[in-house]
C-alpha atoms as a PDB file:
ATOM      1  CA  UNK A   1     -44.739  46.710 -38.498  1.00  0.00           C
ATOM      2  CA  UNK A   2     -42.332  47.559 -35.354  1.00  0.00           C
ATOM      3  CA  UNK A   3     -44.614  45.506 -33.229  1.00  0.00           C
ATOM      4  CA  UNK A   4     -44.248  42.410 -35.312  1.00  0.00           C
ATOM      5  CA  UNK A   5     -40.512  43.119 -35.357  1.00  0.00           C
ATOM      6  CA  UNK A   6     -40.243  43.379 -31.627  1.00  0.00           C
ATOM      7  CA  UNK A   7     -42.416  40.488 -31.371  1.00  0.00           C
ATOM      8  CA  UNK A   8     -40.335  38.086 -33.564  1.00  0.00           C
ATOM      9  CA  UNK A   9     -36.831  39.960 -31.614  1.00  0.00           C
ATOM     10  CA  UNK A  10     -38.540  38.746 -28.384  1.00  0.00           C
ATOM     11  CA  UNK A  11     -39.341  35.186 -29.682  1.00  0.00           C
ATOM     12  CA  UNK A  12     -35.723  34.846 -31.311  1.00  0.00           C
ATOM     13  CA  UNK A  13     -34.567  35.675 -27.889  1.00  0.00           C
ATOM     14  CA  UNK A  14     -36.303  33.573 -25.636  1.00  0.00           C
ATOM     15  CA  UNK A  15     -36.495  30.452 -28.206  1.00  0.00           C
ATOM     16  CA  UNK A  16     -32.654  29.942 -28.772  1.00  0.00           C
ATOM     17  CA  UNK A  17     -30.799  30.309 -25.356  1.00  0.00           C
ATOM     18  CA  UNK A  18     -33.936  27.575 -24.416  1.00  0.00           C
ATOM     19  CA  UNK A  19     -32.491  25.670 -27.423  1.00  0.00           C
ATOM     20  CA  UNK A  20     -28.800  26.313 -26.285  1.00  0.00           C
ATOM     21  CA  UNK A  21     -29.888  24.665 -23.195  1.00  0.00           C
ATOM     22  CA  UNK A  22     -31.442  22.040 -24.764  1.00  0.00           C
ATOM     23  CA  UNK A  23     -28.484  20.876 -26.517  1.00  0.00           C
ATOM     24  CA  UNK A  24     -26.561  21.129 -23.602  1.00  0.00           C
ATOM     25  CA  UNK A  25     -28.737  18.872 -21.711  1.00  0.00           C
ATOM     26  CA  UNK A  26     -28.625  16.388 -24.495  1.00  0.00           C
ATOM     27  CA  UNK A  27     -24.798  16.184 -24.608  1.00  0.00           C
ATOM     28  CA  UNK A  28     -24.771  15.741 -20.809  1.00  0.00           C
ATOM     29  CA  UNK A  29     -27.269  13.040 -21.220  1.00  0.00           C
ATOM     30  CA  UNK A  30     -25.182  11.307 -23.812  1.00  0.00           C
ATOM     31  CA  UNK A  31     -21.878  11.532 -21.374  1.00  0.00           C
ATOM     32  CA  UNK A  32     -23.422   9.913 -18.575  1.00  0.00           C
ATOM     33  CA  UNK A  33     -25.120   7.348 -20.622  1.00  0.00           C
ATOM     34  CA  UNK A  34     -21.758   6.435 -22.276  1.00  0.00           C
ATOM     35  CA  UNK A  35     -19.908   6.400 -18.904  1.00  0.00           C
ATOM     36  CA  UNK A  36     -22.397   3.936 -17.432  1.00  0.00           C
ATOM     37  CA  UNK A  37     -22.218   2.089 -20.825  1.00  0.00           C
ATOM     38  CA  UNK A  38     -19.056   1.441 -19.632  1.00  0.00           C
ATOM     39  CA  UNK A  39     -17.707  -2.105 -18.590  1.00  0.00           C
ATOM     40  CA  UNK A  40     -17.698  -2.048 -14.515  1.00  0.00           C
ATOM     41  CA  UNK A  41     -14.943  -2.936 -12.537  1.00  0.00           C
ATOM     42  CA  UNK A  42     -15.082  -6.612 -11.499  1.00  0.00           C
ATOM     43  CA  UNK A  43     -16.035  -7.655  -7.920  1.00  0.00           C
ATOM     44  CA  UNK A  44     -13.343 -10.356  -6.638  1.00  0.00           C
ATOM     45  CA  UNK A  45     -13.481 -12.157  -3.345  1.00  0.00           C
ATOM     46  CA  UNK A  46     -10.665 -12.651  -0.861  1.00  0.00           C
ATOM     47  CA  UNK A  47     -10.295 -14.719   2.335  1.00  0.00           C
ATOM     48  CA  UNK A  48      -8.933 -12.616   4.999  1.00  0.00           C
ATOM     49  CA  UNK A  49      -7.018 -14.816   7.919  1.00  0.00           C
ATOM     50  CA  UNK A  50      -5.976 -12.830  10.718  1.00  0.00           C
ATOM     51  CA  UNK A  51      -4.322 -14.255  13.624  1.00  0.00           C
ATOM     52  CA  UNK A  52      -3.721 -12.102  16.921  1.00  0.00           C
ATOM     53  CA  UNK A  53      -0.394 -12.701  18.772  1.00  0.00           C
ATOM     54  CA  UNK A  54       0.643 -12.082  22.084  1.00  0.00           C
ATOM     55  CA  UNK A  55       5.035 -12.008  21.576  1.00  0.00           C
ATOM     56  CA  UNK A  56       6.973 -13.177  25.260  1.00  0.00           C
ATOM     57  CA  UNK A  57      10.068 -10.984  26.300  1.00  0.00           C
ATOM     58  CA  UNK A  58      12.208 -13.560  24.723  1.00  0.00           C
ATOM     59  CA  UNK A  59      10.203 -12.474  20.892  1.00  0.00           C
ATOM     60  CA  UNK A  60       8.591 -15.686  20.566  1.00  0.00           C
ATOM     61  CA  UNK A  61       4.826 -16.295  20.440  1.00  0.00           C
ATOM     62  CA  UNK A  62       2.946 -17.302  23.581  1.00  0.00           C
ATOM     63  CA  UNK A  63      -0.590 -17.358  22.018  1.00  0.00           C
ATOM     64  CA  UNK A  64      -2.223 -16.793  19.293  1.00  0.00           C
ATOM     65  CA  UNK A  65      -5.791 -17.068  18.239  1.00  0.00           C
ATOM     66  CA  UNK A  66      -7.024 -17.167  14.427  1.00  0.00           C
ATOM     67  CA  UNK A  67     -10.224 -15.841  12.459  1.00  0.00           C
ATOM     68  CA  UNK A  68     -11.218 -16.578   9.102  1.00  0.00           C
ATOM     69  CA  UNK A  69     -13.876 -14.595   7.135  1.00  0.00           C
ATOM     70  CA  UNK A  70     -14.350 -13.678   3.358  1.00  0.00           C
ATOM     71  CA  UNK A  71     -14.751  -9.968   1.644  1.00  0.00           C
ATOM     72  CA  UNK A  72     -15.364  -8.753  -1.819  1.00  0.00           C
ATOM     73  CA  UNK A  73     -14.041  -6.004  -3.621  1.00  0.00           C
ATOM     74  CA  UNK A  74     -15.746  -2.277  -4.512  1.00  0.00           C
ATOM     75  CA  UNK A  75     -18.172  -2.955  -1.571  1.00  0.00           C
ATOM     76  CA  UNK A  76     -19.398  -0.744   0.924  1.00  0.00           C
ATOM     77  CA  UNK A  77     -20.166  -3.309   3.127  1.00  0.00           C
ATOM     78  CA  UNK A  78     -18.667  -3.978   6.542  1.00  0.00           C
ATOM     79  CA  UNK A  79     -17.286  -6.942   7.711  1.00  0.00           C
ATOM     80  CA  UNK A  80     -17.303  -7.660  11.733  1.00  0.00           C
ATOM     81  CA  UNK A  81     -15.793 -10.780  13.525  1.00  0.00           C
ATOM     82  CA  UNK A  82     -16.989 -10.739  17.076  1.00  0.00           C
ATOM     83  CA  UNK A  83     -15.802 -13.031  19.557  1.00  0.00           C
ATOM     84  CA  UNK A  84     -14.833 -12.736  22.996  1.00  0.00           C
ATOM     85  CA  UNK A  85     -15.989 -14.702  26.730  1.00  0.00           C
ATOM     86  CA  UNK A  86     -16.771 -13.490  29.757  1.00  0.00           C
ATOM     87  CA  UNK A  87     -14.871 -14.650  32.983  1.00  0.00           C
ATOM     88  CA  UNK A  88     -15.727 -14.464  36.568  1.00  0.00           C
ATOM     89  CA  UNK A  89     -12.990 -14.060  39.158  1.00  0.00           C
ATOM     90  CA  UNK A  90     -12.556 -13.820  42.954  1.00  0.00           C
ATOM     91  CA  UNK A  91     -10.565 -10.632  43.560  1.00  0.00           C
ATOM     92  CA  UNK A  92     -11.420  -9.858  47.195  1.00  0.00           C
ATOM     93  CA  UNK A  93     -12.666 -12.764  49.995  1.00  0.00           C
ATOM     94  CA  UNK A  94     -14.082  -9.969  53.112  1.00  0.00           C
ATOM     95  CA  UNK A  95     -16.712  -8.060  52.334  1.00  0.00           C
ATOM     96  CA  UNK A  96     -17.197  -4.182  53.947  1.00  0.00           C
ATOM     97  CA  UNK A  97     -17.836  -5.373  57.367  1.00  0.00           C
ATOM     98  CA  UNK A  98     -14.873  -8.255  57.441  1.00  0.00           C
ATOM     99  CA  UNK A  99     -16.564 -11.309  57.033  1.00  0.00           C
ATOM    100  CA  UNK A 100     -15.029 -13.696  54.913  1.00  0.00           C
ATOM    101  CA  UNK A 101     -17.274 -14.215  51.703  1.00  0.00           C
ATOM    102  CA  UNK A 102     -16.163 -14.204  48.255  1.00  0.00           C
ATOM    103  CA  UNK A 103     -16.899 -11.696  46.102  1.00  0.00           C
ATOM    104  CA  UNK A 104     -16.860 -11.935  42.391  1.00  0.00           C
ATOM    105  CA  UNK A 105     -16.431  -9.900  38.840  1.00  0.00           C
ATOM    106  CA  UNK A 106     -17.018 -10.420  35.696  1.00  0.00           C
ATOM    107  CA  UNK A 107     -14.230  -9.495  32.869  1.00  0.00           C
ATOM    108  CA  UNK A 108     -14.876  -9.392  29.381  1.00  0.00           C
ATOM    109  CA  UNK A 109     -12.080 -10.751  27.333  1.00  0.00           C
ATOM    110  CA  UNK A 110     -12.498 -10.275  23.118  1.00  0.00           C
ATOM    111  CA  UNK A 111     -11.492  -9.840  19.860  1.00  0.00           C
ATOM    112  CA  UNK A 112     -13.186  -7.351  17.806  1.00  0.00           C
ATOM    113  CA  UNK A 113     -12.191  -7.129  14.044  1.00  0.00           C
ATOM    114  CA  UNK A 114     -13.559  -4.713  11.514  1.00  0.00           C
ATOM    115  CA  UNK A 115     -12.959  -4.395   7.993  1.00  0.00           C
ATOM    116  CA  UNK A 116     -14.568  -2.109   5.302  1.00  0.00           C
ATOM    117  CA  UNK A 117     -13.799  -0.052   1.262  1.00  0.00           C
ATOM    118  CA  UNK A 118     -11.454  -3.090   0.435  1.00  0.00           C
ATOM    119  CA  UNK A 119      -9.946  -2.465  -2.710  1.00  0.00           C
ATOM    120  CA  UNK A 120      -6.924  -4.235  -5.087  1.00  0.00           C
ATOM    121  CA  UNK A 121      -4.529  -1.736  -6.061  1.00  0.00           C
ATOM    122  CA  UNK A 122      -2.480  -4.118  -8.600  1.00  0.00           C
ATOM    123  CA  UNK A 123      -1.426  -7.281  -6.861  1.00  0.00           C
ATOM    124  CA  UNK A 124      -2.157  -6.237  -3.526  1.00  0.00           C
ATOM    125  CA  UNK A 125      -5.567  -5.513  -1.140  1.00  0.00           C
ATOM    126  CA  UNK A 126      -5.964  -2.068   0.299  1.00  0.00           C
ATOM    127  CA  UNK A 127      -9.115  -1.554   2.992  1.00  0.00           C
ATOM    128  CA  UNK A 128     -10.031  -0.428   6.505  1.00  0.00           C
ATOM    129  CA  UNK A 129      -9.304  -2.042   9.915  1.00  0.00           C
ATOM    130  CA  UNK A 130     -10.632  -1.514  13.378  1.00  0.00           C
ATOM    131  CA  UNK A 131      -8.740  -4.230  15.624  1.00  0.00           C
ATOM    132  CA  UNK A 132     -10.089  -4.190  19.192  1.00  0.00           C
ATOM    133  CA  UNK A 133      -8.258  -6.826  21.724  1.00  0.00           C
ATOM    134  CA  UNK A 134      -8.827  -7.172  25.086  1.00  0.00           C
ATOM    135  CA  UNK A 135      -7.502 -10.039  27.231  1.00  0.00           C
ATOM    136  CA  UNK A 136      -5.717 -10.993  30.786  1.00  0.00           C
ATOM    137  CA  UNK A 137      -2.402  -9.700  31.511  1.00  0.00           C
ATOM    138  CA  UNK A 138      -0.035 -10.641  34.083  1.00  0.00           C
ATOM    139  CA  UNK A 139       0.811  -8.961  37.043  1.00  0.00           C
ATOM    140  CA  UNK A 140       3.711  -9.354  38.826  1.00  0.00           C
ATOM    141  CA  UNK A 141       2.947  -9.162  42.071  1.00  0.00           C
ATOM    142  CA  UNK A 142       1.464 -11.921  43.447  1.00  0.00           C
ATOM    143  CA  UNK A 143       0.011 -10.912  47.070  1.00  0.00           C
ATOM    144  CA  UNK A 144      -2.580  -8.553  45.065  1.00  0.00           C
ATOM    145  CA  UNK A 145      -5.704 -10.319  44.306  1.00  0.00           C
ATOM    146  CA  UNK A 146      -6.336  -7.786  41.574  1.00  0.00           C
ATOM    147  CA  UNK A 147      -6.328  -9.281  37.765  1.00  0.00           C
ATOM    148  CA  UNK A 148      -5.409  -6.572  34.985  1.00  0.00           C
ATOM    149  CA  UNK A 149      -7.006  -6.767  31.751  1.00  0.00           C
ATOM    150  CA  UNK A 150      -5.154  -5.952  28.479  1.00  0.00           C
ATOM    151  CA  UNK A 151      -6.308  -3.364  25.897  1.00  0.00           C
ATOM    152  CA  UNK A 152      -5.397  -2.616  22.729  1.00  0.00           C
ATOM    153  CA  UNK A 153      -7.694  -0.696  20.036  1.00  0.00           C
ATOM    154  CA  UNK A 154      -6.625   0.309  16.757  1.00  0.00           C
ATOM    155  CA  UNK A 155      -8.157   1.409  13.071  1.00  0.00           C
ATOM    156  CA  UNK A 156      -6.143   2.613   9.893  1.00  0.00           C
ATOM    157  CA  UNK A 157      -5.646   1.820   6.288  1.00  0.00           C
ATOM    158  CA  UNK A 158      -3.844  -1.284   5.638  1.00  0.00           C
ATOM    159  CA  UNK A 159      -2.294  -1.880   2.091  1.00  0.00           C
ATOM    160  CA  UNK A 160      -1.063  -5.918   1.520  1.00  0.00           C
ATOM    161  CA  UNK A 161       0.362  -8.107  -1.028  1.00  0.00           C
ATOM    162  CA  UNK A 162      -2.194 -11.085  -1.648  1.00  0.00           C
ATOM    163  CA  UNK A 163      -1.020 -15.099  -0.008  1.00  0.00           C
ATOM    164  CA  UNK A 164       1.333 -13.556   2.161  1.00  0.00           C
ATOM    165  CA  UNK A 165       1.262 -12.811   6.134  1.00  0.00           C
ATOM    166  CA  UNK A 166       1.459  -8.943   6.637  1.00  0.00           C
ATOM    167  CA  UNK A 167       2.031  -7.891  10.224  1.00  0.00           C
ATOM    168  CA  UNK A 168      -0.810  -4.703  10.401  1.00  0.00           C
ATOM    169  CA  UNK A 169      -0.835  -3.759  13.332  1.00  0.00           C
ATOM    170  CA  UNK A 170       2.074  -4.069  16.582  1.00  0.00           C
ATOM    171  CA  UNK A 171       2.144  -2.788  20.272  1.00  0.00           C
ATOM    172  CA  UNK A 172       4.585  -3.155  23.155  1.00  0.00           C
ATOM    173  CA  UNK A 173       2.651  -4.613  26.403  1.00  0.00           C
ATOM    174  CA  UNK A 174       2.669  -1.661  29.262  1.00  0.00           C
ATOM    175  CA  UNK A 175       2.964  -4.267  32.139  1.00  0.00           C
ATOM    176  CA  UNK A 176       5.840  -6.433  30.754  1.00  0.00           C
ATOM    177  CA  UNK A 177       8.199  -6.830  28.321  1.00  0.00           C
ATOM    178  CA  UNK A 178       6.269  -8.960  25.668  1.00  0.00           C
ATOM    179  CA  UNK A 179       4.135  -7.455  22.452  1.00  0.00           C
ATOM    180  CA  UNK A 180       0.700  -7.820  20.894  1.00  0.00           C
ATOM    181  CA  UNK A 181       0.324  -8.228  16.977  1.00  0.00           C
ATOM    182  CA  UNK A 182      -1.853  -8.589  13.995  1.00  0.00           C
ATOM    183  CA  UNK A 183      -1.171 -10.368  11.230  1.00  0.00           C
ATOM    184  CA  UNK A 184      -3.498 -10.608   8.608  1.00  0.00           C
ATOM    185  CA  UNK A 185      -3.163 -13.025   5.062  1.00  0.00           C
ATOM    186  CA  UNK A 186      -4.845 -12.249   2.148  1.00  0.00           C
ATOM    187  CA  UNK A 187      -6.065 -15.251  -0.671  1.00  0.00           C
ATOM    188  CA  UNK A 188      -8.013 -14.685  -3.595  1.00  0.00           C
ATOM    189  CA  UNK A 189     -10.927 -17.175  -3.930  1.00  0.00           C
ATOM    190  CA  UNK A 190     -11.411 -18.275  -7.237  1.00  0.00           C
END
């Protein structure tokens, strides 16, 4: 008799924290099957126009270039605008041992713009920049043959109202007295 006791003590034991765990499981099952029973968030799309700036000493634009691309909403995708030349110039005519002979390099100028985890937070567009600009700058001195190139690199979170032009991104020029800028419009695509 006490080892059919101890017996069924054992089996009550071992059978209902296995049940206990059982149910548990169930219940968590049932959670995560109601959460992704859930309506999801809708994707929207937005065209993004950015248009780079370069600001004289007087405030007023000089030049300004313009890209156009689309995203969509609750992505994780990455969206990359590439464009840029490459320019040869002459900044030396003598080469080591005097001769006259011109010599030549090659400059990249670009525009690199990156932009990824766009979100709407109400009536506005929240997401992820990387702005890389490179271009010519002037120099002031003219007997130097010597061309100086421009950079300006910058990433952060930008929050913007949607169909209006948002300045993101601003930076005084080193060699003068102008600016660069970033502007960047937001318009949903229906």
């Amino acid at each position: 008799m006490r080892h059919i006791t101890l017996v069924f003590s054992l089996l009550f034991f071992t059978v209902i924290p296995g049940q206990t765990n059982f149910a548990q499981e169930v219940a968590a099952q049932q959670a995560t099957k109601g959460q992704s029973d859930a309506p999801a968030q809708a994707r929207h799309f937005y065209r993004l126009d950015f248009t780079v700036e370069e600001i004289g000493a007087d405030g007023r634009p000089t030049n300004s270039r313009s890209f156009s691309t689309s995203v969509g909403t609750d992505s994780h995708e990455i969206m990359a605008i590439r464009t840029g030349s490459r320019i040869r110039i002459a900044p030396g005519t003598s080469d080591a041992s005097g001769k006259e002979s011109t010599q030549f390099q090659f400059v990249d100028l670009s525009v690199n713009l990156d932009v990824r985890d766009v979100r709407e937070i109400g009536r506005q567009l929240s997401f992820n920049m990387t702005a890389d600009v490179n271009g010519p700058a002037g120099t002031n001195d003219s007997s130097t043959r010597q061309s100086v190139t421009r950079q300006n690199r910058w990433q952060g979170f930008v929050l913007i109202p949607t169909g209006k032009p948002t300045v993101v991104f601003s930076s005084d020029s080193l060699d003068s007295k102008g600016s660069t800028r970033i502007l960047v419009t937001a318009t949903a695509l229906q």
